[in-house]
C-alpha atoms as a PDB file:
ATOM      1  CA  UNK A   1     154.984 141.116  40.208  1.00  0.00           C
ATOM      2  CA  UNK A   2     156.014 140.951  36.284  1.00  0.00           C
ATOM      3  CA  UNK A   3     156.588 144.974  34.902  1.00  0.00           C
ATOM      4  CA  UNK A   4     157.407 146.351  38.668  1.00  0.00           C
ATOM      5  CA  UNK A   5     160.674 146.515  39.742  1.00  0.00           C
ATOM      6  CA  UNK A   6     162.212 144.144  42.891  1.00  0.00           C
ATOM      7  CA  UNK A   7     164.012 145.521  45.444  1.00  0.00           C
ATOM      8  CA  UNK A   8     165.492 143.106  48.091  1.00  0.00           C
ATOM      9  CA  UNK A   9     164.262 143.112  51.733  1.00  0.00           C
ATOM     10  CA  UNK A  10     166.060 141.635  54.517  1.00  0.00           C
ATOM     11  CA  UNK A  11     164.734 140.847  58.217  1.00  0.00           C
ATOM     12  CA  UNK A  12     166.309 138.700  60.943  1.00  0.00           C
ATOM     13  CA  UNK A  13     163.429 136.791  61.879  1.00  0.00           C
ATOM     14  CA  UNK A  14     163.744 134.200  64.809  1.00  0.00           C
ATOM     15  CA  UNK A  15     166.958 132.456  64.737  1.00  0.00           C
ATOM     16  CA  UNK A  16     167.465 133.448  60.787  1.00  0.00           C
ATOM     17  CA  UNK A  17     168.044 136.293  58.482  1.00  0.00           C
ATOM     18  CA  UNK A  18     165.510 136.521  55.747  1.00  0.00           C
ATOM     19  CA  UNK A  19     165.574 137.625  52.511  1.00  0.00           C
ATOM     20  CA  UNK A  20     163.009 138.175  50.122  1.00  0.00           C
ATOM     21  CA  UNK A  21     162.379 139.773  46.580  1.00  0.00           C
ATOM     22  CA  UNK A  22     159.234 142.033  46.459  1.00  0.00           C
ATOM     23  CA  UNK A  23     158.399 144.751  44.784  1.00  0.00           C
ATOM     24  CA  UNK A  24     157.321 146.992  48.012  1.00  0.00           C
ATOM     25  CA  UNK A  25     157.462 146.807  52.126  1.00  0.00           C
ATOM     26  CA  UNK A  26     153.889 145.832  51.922  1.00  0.00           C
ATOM     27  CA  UNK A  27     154.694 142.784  49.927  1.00  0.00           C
ATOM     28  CA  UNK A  28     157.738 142.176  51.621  1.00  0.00           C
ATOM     29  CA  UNK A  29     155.683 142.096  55.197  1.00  0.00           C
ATOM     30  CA  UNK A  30     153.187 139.523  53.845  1.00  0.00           C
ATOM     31  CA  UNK A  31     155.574 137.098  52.372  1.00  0.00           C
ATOM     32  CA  UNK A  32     157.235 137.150  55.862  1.00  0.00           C
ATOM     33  CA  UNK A  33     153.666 137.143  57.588  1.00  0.00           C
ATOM     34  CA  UNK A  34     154.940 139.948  59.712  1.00  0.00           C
ATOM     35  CA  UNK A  35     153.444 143.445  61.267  1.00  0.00           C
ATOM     36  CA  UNK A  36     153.268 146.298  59.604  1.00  0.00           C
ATOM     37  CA  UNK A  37     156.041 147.922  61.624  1.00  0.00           C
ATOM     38  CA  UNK A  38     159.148 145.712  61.352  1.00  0.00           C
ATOM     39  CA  UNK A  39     160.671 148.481  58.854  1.00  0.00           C
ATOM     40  CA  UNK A  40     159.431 151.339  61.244  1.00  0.00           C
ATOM     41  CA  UNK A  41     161.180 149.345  63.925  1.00  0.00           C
ATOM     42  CA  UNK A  42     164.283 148.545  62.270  1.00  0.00           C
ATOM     43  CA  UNK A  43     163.281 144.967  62.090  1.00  0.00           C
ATOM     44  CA  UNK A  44     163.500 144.790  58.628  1.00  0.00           C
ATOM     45  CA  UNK A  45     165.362 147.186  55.599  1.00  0.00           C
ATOM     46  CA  UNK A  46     166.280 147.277  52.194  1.00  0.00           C
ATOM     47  CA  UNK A  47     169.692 145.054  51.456  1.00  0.00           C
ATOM     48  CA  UNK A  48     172.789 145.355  48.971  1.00  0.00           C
ATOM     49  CA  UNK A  49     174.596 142.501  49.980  1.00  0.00           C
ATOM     50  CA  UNK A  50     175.345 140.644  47.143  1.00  0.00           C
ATOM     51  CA  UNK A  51     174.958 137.251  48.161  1.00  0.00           C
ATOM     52  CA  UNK A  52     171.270 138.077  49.506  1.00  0.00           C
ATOM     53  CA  UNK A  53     170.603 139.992  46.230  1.00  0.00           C
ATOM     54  CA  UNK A  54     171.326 137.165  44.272  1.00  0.00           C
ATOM     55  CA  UNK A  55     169.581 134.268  45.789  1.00  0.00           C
ATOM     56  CA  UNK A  56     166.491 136.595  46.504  1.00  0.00           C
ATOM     57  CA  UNK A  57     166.582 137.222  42.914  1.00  0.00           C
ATOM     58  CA  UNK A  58     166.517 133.634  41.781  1.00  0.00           C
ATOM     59  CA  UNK A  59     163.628 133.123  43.800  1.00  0.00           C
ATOM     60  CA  UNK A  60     161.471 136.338  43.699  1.00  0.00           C
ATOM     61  CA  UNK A  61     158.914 136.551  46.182  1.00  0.00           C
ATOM     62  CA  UNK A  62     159.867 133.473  48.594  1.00  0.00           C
ATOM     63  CA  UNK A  63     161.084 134.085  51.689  1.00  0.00           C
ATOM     64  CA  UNK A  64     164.854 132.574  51.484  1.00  0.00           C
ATOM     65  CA  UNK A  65     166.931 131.845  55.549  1.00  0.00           C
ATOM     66  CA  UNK A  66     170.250 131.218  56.771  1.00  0.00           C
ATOM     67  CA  UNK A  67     170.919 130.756  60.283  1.00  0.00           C
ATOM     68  CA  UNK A  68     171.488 134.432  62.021  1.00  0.00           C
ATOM     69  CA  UNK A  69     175.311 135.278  62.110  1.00  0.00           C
ATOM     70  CA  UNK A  70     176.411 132.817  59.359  1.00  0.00           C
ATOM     71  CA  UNK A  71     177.552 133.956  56.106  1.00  0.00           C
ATOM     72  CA  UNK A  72     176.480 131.158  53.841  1.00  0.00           C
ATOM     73  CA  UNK A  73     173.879 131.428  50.674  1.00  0.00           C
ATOM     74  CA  UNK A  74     170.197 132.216  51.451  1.00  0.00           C
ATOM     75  CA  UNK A  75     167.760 128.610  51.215  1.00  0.00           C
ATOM     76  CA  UNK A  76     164.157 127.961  50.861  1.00  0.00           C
ATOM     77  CA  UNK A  77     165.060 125.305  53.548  1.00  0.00           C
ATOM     78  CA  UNK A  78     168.439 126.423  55.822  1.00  0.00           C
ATOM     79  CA  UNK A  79     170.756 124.264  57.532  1.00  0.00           C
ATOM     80  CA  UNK A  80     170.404 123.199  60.855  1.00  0.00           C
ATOM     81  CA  UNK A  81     171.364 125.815  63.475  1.00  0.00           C
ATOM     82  CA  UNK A  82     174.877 124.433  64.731  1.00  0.00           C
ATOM     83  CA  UNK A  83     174.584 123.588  68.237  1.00  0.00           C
ATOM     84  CA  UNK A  84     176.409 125.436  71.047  1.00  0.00           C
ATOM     85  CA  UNK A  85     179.666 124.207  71.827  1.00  0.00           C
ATOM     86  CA  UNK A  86     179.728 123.668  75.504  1.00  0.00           C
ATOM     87  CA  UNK A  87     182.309 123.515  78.116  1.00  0.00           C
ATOM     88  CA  UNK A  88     183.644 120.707  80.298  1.00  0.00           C
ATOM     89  CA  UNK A  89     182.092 122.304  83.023  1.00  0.00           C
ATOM     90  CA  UNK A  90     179.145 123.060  81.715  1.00  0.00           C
ATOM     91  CA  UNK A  91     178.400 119.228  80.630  1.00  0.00           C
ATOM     92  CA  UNK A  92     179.379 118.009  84.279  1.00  0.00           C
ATOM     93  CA  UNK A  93     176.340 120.468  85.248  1.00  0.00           C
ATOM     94  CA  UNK A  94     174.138 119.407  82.857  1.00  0.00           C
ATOM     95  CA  UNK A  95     174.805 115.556  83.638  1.00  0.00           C
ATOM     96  CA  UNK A  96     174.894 116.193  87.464  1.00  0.00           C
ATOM     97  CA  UNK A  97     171.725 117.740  87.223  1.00  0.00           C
ATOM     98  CA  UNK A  98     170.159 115.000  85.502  1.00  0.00           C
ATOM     99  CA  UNK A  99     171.747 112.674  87.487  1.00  0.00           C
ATOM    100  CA  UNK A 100     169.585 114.450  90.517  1.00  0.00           C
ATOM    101  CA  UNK A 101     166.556 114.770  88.272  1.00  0.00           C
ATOM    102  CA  UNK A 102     166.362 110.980  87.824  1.00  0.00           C
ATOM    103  CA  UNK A 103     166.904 110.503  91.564  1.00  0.00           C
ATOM    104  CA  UNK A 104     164.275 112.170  92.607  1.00  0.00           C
ATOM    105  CA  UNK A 105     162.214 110.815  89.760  1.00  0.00           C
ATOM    106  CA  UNK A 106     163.160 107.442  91.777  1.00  0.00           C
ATOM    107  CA  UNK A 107     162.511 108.945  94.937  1.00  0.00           C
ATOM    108  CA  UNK A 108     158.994 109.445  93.997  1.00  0.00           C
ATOM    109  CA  UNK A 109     158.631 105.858  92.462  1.00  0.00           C
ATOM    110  CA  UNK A 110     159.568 104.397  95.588  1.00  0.00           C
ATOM    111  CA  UNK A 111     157.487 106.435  98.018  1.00  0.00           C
ATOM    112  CA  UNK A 112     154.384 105.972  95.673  1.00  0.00           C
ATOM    113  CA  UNK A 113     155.026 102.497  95.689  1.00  0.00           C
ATOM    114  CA  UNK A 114     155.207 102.452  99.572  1.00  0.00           C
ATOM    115  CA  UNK A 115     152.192 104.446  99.595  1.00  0.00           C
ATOM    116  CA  UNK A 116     150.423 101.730  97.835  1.00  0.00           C
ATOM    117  CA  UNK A 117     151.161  98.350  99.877  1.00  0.00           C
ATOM    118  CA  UNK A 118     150.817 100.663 102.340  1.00  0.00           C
ATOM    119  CA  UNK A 119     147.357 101.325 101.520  1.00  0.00           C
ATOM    120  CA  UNK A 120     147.016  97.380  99.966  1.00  0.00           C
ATOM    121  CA  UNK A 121     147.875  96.790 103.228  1.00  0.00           C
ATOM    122  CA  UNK A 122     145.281  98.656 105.523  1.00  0.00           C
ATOM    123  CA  UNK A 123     142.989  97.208 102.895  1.00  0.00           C
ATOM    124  CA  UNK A 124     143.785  93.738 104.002  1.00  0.00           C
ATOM    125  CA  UNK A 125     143.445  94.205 107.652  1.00  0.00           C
ATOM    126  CA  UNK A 126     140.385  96.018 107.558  1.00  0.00           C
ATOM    127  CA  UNK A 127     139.026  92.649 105.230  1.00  0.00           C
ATOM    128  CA  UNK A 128     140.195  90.506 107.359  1.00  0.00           C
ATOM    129  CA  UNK A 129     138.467  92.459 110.462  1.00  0.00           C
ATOM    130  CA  UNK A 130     135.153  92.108 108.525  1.00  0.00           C
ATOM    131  CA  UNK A 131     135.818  88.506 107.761  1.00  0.00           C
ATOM    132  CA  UNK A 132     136.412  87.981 111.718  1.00  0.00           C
ATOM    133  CA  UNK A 133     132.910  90.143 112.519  1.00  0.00           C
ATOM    134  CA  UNK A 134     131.075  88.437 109.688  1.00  0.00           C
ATOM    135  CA  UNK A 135     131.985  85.200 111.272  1.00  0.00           C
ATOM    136  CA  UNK A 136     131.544  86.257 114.915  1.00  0.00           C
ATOM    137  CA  UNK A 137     127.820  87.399 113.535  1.00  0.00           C
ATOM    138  CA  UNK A 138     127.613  83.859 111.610  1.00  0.00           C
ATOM    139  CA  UNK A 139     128.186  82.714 115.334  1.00  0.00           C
ATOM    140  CA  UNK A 140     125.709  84.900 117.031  1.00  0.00           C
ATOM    141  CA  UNK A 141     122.968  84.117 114.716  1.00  0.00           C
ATOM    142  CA  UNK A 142     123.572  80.617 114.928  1.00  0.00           C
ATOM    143  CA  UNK A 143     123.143  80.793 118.532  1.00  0.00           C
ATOM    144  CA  UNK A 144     120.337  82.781 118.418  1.00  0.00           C
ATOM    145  CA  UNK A 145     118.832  80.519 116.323  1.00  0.00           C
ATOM    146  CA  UNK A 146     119.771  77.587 118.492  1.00  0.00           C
ATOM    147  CA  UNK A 147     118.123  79.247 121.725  1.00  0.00           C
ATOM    148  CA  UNK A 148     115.035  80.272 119.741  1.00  0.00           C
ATOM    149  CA  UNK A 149     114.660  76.352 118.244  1.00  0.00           C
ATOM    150  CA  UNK A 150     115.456  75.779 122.407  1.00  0.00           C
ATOM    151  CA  UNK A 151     112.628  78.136 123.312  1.00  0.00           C
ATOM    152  CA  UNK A 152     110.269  76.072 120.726  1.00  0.00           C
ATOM    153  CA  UNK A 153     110.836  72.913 122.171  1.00  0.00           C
ATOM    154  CA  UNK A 154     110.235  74.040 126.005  1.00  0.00           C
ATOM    155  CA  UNK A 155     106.944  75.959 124.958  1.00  0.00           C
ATOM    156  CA  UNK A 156     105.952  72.905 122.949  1.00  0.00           C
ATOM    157  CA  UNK A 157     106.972  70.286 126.241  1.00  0.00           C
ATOM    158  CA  UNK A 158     105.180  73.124 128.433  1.00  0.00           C
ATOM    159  CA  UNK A 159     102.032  73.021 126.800  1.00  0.00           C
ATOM    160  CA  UNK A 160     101.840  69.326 126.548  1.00  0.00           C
ATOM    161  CA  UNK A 161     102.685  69.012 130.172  1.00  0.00           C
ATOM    162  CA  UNK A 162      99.876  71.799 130.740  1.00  0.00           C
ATOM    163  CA  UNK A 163      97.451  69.863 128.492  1.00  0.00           C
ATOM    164  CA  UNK A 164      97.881  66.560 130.439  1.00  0.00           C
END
């Protein structure tokens, strides 16, 4: 930049005007990283406002912000943008709504958490109907077992009867 003279570009960029000390557009555009058609758009122009010219000048070739529609010096790092100011009105709408936000945030706790003993339930039953058929099968073998150790001892008595 040294031996080329600066001129002082200015873009509103976001929620801040910009300022920056270049010596053409072209550098302007790629301190901002912007297209090539902000100044074709309007976007961005050539400023004489003191107060830009100066801090741009301190600070040649960094891209300087305020917050958009203040009329305080150009920083490497602005303020914070002042938050709204909001109405009575508009804070009982924002707390009612998150008011009903929460509730049905609750709402959904609660019926996922019926969902679930009501599925820990079904679970349970349908364990302790396998328990009862395991244990009427335990029976069933056991008795089929019993008749078959019956069956032995007839054919056993038969044969000896048979054999005598």
């Amino acid at each position: 930049m040294p031996g080329r003279r600066l001129k002082v570009f200015r873009a509103h960029l976001g929620f801040y005007d910009t300022v920056v000390a270049a010596p053409s557009q072209k550098a302007a555009l790629e301190a901002w990283g912007a297209g090539r058609l902000e100044f074709a758009k309007g976007f961005a122009s050539v400023t004489n406002d003191p107060v830009a010219v100066e801090c741009a000048l301190r600070s040649p070739g960094v891209v300087l912000k305020r917050p958009f529609g203040t009329g305080g010096p150009f920083k490497a790092e602005p303020a914070p943008i002042p938050e709204p100011k909001v109405s009575l009105a508009q804070r009982k709408h924002v707390l009612e709504a998150e008011r009903r936000r929460k509730q049905v945030e609750q709402d959904k706790q609660r019926n996922e958490a019926a969902a679930l003993k009501r599925r820990a339930r079904e679970a349970v039953d349908k364990l302790r109907e396998l328990a009862r058929r395991q244990t009427e099968l335990e029976r069933e073998r056991k008795d089929v077992l019993a008749q078959a150790a019956r069956l032995k001892v007839e054919r056993k008595t038969r044969k000896r009867i048979r054999r005598t």
